[in-house]
Protein backbone atom coordinates (compact mmCIF):
# COMPACT_ATOMS: atom_id res chain seq x y z
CA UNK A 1 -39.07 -52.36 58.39
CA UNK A 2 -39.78 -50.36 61.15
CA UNK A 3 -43.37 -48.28 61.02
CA UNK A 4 -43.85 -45.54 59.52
CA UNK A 5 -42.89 -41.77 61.58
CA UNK A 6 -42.61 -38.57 60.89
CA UNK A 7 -39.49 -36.61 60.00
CA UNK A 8 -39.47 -32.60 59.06
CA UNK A 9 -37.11 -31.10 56.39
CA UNK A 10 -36.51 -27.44 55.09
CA UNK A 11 -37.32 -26.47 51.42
CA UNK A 12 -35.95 -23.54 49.77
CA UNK A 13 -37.29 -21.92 46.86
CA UNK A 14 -35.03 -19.46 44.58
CA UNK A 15 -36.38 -15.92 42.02
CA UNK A 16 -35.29 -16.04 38.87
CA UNK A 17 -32.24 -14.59 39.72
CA UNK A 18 -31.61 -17.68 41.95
CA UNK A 19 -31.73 -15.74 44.74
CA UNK A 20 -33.58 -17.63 48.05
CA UNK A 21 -36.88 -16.20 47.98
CA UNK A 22 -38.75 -18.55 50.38
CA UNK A 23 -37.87 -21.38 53.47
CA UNK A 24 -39.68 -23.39 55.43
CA UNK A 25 -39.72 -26.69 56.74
CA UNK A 26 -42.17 -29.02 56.07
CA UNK A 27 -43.29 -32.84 56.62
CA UNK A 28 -43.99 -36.17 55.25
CA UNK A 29 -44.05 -39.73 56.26
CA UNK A 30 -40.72 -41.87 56.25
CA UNK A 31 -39.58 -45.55 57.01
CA UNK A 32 -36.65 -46.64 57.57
CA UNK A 33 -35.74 -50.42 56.39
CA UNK A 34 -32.51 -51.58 58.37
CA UNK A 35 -30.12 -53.52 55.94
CA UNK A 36 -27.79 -54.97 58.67
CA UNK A 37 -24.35 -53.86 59.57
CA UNK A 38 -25.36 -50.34 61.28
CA UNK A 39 -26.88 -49.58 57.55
CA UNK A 40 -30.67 -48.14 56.99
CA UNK A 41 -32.33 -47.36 53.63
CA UNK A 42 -34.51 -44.66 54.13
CA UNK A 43 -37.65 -44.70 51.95
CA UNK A 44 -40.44 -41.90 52.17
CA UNK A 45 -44.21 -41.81 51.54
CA UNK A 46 -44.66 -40.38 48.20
CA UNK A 47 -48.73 -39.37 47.88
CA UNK A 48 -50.98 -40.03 45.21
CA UNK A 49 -52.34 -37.70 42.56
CA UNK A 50 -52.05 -36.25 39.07
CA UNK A 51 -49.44 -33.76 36.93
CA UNK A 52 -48.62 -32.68 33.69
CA UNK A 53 -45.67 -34.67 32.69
CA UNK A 54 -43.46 -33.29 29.83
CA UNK A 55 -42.14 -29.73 29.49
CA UNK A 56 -43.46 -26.89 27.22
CA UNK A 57 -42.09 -26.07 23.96
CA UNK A 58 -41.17 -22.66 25.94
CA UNK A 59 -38.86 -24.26 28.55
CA UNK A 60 -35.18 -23.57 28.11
CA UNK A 61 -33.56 -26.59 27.45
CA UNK A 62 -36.59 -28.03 25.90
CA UNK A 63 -36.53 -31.36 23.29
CA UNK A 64 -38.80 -33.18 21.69
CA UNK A 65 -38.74 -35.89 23.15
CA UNK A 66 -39.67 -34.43 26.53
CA UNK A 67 -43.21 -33.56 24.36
CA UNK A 68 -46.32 -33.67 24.18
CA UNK A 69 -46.81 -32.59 27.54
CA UNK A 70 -50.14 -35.21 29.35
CA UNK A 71 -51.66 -35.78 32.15
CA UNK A 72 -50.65 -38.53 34.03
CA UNK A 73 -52.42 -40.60 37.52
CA UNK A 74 -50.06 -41.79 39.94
CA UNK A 75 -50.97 -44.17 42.60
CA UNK A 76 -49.21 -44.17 46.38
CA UNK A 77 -45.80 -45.15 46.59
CA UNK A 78 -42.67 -45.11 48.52
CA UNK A 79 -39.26 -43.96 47.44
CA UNK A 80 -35.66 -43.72 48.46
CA UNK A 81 -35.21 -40.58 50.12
CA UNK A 82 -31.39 -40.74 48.36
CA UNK A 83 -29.77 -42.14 45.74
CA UNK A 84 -28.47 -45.76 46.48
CA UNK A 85 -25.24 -45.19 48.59
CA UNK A 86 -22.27 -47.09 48.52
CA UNK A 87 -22.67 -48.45 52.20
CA UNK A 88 -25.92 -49.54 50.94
CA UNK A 89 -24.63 -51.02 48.03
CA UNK A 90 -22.49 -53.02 50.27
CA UNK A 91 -24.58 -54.83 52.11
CA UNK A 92 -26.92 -55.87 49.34
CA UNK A 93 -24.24 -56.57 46.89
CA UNK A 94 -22.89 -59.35 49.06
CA UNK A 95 -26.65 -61.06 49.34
CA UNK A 96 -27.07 -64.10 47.56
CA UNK A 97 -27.16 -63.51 43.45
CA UNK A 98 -30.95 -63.93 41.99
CA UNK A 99 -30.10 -63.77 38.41
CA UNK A 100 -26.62 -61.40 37.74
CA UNK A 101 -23.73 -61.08 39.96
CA UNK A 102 -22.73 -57.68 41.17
CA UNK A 103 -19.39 -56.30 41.97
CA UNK A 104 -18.91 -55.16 45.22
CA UNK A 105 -17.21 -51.71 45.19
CA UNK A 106 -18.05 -50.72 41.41
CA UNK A 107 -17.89 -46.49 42.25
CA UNK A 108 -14.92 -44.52 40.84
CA UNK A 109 -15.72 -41.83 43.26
CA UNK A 110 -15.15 -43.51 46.81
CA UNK A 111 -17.67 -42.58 50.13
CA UNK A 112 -19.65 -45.32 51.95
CA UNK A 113 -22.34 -42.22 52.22
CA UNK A 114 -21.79 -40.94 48.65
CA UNK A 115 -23.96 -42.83 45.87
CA UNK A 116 -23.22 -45.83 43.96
CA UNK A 117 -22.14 -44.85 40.40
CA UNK A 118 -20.41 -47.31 37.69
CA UNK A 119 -23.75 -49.07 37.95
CA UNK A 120 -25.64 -50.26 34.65
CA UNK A 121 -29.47 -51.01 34.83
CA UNK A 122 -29.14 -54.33 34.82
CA UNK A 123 -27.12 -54.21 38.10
CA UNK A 124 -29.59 -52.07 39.47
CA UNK A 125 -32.43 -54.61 38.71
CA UNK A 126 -30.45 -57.68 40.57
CA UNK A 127 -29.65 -54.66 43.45
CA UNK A 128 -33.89 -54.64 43.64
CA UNK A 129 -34.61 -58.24 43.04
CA UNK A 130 -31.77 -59.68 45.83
CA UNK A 131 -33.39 -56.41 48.18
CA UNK A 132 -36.75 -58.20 47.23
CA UNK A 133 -35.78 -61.94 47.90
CA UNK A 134 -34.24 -60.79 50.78
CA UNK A 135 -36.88 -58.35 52.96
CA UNK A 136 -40.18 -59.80 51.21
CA UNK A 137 -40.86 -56.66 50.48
CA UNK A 138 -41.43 -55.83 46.80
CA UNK A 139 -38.82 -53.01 45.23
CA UNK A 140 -38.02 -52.15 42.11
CA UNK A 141 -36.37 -49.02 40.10
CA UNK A 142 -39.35 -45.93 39.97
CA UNK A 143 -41.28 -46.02 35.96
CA UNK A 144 -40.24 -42.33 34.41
CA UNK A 145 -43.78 -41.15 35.34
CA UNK A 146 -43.21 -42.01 38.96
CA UNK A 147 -39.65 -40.35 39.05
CA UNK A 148 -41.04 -37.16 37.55
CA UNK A 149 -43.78 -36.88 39.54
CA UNK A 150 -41.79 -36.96 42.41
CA UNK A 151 -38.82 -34.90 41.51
CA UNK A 152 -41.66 -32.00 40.99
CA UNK A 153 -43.50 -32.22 44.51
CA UNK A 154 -46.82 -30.51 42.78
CA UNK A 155 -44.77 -27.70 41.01
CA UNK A 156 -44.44 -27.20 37.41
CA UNK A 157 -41.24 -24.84 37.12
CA UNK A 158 -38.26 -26.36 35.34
CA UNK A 159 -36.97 -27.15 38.92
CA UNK A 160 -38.76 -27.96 42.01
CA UNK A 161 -36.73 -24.67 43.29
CA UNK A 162 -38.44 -22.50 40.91
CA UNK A 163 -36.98 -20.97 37.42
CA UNK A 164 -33.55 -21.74 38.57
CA UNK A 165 -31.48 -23.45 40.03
CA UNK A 166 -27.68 -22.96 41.70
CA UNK A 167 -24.68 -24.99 42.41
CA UNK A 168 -25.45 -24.31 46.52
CA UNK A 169 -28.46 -25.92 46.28
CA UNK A 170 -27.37 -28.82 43.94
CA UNK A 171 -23.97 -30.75 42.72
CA UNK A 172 -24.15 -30.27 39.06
CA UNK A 173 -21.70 -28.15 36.35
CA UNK A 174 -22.35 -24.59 36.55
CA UNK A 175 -19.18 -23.40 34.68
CA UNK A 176 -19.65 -22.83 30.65
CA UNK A 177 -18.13 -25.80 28.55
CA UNK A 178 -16.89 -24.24 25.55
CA UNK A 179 -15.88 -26.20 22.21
CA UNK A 180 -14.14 -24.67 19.16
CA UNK A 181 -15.41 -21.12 20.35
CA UNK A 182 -18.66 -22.29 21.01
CA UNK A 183 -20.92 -23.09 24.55
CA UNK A 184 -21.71 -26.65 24.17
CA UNK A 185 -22.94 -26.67 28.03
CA UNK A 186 -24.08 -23.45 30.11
CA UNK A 187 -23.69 -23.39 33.53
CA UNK A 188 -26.54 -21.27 34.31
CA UNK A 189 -29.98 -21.32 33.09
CA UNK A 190 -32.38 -18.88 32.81
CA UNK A 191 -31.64 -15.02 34.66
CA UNK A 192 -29.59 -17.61 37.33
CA UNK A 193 -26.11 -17.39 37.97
CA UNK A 194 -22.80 -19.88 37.17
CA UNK A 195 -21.67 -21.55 39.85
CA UNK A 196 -19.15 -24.15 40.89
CA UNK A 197 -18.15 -27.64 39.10
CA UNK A 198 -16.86 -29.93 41.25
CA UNK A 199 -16.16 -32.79 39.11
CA UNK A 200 -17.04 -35.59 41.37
CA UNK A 201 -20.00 -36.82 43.62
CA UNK A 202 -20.75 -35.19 47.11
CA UNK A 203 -22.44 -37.51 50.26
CA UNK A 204 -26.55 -37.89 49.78
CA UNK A 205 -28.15 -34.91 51.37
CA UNK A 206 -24.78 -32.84 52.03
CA UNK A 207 -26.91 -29.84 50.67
CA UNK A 208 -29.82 -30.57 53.27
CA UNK A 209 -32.31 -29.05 51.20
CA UNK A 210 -35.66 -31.57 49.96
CA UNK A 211 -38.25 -30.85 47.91
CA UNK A 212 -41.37 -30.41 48.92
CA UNK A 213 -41.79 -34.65 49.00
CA UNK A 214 -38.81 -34.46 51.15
CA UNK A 215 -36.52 -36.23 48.63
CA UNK A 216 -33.26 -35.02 48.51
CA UNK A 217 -30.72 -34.75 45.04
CA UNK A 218 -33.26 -34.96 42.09
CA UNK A 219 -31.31 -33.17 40.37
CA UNK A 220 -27.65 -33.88 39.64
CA UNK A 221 -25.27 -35.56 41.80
CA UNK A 222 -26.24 -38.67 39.49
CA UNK A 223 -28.22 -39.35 36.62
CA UNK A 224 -30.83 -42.41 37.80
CA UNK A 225 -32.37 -45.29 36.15
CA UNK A 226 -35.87 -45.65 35.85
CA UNK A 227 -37.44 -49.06 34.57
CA UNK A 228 -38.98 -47.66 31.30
CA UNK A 229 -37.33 -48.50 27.56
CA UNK A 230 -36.67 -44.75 25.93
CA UNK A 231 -39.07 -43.86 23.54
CA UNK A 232 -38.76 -40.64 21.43
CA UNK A 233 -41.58 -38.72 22.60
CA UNK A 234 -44.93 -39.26 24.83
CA UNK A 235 -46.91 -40.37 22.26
CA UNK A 236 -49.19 -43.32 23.76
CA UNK A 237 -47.27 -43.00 26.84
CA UNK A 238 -49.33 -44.49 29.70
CA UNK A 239 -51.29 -42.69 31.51
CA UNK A 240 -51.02 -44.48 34.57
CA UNK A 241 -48.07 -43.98 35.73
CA UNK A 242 -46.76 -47.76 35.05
CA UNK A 243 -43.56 -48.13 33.51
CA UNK A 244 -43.28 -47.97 29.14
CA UNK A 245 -41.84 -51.42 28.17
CA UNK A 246 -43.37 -51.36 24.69
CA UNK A 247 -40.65 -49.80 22.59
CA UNK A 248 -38.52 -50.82 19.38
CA UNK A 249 -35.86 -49.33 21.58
CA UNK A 250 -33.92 -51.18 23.67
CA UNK A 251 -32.25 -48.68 25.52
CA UNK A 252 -33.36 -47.32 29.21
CA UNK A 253 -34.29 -44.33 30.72
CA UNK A 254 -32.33 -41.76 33.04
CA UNK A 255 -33.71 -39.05 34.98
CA UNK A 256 -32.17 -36.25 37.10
CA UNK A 257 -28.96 -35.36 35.39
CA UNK A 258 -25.43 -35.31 37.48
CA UNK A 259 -22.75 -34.03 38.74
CA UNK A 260 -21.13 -33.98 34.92
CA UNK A 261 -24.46 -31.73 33.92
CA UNK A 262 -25.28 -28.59 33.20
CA UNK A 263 -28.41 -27.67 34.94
CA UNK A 264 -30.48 -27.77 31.63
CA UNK A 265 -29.77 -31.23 31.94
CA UNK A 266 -31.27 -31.04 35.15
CA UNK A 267 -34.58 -30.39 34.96
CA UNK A 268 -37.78 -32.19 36.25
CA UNK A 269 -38.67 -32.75 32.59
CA UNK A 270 -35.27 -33.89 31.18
CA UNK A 271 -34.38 -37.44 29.76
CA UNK A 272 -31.49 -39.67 28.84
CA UNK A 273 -31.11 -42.56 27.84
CA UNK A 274 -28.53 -44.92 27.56
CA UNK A 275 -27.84 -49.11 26.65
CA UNK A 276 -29.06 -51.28 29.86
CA UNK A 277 -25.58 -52.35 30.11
CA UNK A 278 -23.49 -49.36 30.27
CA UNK A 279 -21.47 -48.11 33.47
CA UNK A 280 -20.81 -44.75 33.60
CA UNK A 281 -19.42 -42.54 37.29
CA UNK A 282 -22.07 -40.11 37.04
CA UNK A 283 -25.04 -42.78 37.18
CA UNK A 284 -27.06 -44.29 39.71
CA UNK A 285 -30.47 -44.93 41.05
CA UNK A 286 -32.83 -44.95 43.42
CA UNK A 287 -35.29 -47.52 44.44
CA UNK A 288 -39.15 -47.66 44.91
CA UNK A 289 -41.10 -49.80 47.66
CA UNK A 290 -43.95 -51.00 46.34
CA UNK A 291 -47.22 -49.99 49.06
């Protein structure tokens, strides 16, 4: 791991309409942790402090289980600036096996710089763990708090953009799905416009826009695994940011939404869930470093 430097990044921030309203480039902290074979993992320096996590009852796309909204404390950490890539995946996938073995080129969408999908949660654990064994480093898939809390950057709109979002700022579907004469997905939310639907991944960071964190793709491309068990709502959540385990629930949390979204889907406050086991080619993950 080399030490820490500086890197600068642009933000963009949309009206309602989704029209850009503000850019500028900004700042943060970054590391870069060289895997071998010409391949980095790029992590940056995510700051402490505290947000609301949760959405209001007001908030298109709203659910209940994205309720009560609380205030939660999050302690310093450092996070991929991407989603896991396939090049990535690679590399670690052919480290020696800690506890589960891991296929080597599971994506259905094929890019060494696009991100690893077809990936359950339990692959993405032994991805962290061999990482782990490997760099003596500790990482580990972000709790739900921690992913949140990131994805917003210190705002509290339903996007770290603002009150929209489009499909030039973000790989999701922003074409109406329509079932037996009915929208079952929109693909624009709030006064914003549709857009495109492109059906597949794109490479990490083709849209070159962070949030204000300087992560890039928190939301779509693909949905990401967080360590937390689902639980229907935030009631006793932790307040600490830590990961939920507690749960009656054995299923695990996604954040971020995908490609295969619409961008309601897509929101900083949005949650999925799915069995620990289950590969699907619009999910994937990103990991933390532990500071």
């Amino acid at each position: 791991m080399v030490d820490a430097s500086v890197f600068e990044f642009e933000i963009l921030t949309v009206d309602p309409c989704g029209q850009p309203c503000d850019s500028r480039r900004q700042s943060a902290l970054h590391r870069i942790k060289d895997l071998g074979h010409g391949i980095g993992l790029e992590l940056v320096a995510i700051p402490g402090g505290e947000f609301v996590m949760g959405a209001p009852m007001t908030e298109e796309g709203w659910h209940p289980s994205q309720s009560p909204q609380h205030l939660v404390t999050i302690a310093p950490f450092w996070m991929g600036k991407y989603p896991i890539t396939q090049a990535q995946w690679q590399v670690v996938a052919a480290l020696p096996k800690v506890n589960h073995p891991l296929p080597p080129n599971p994506s259905c969408f094929a890019g060494a710089n696009r991100p690893v999908e077809q990936v359950s949660w339990q692959d993405a654990i032994e991805f962290c763990d061999r990482l782990s064994v490997n760099t003596g480093d500790t990482y580990r898939l972000p709790s739900e708090a921690e992913w949140e809390y990131a994805c917003r950057a210190h705002t509290s709109t339903p996007f770290w953009t603002g009150k929209t979002i489009t499909t030039e700022l973000a790989n999701y579907s922003g074409v109406d799905w329509e079932y037996e004469g009915r929208i079952c997905s929109k693909g624009s939310y709030g006064e914003g416009p549709l857009g495109s639907d492109r059906r597949e991944t794109t490479d990490v960071g083709s849209f070159a826009i962070a949030n204000p964190f300087g992560l890039y793709d928190m939301h779509g491309l693909v949905r990401e695994w967080c360590l937390d068990l689902w639980h229907d709502n935030y009631e006793g959540a932790p307040a600490d940011g830590t990961a939920w385990i507690d749960s009656h629930h054995n299923q695990r949390l996604l954040r971020g939404g995908s490609w295969n979204s619409g961008p309601r889907a897509c929101r900083s406050a949005s949650r999925s869930k799915l069995n620990p086991e289950t590969h699907l080619y619009d999910v994937g993950f990103r990991v933390v470093l532990e500071r």
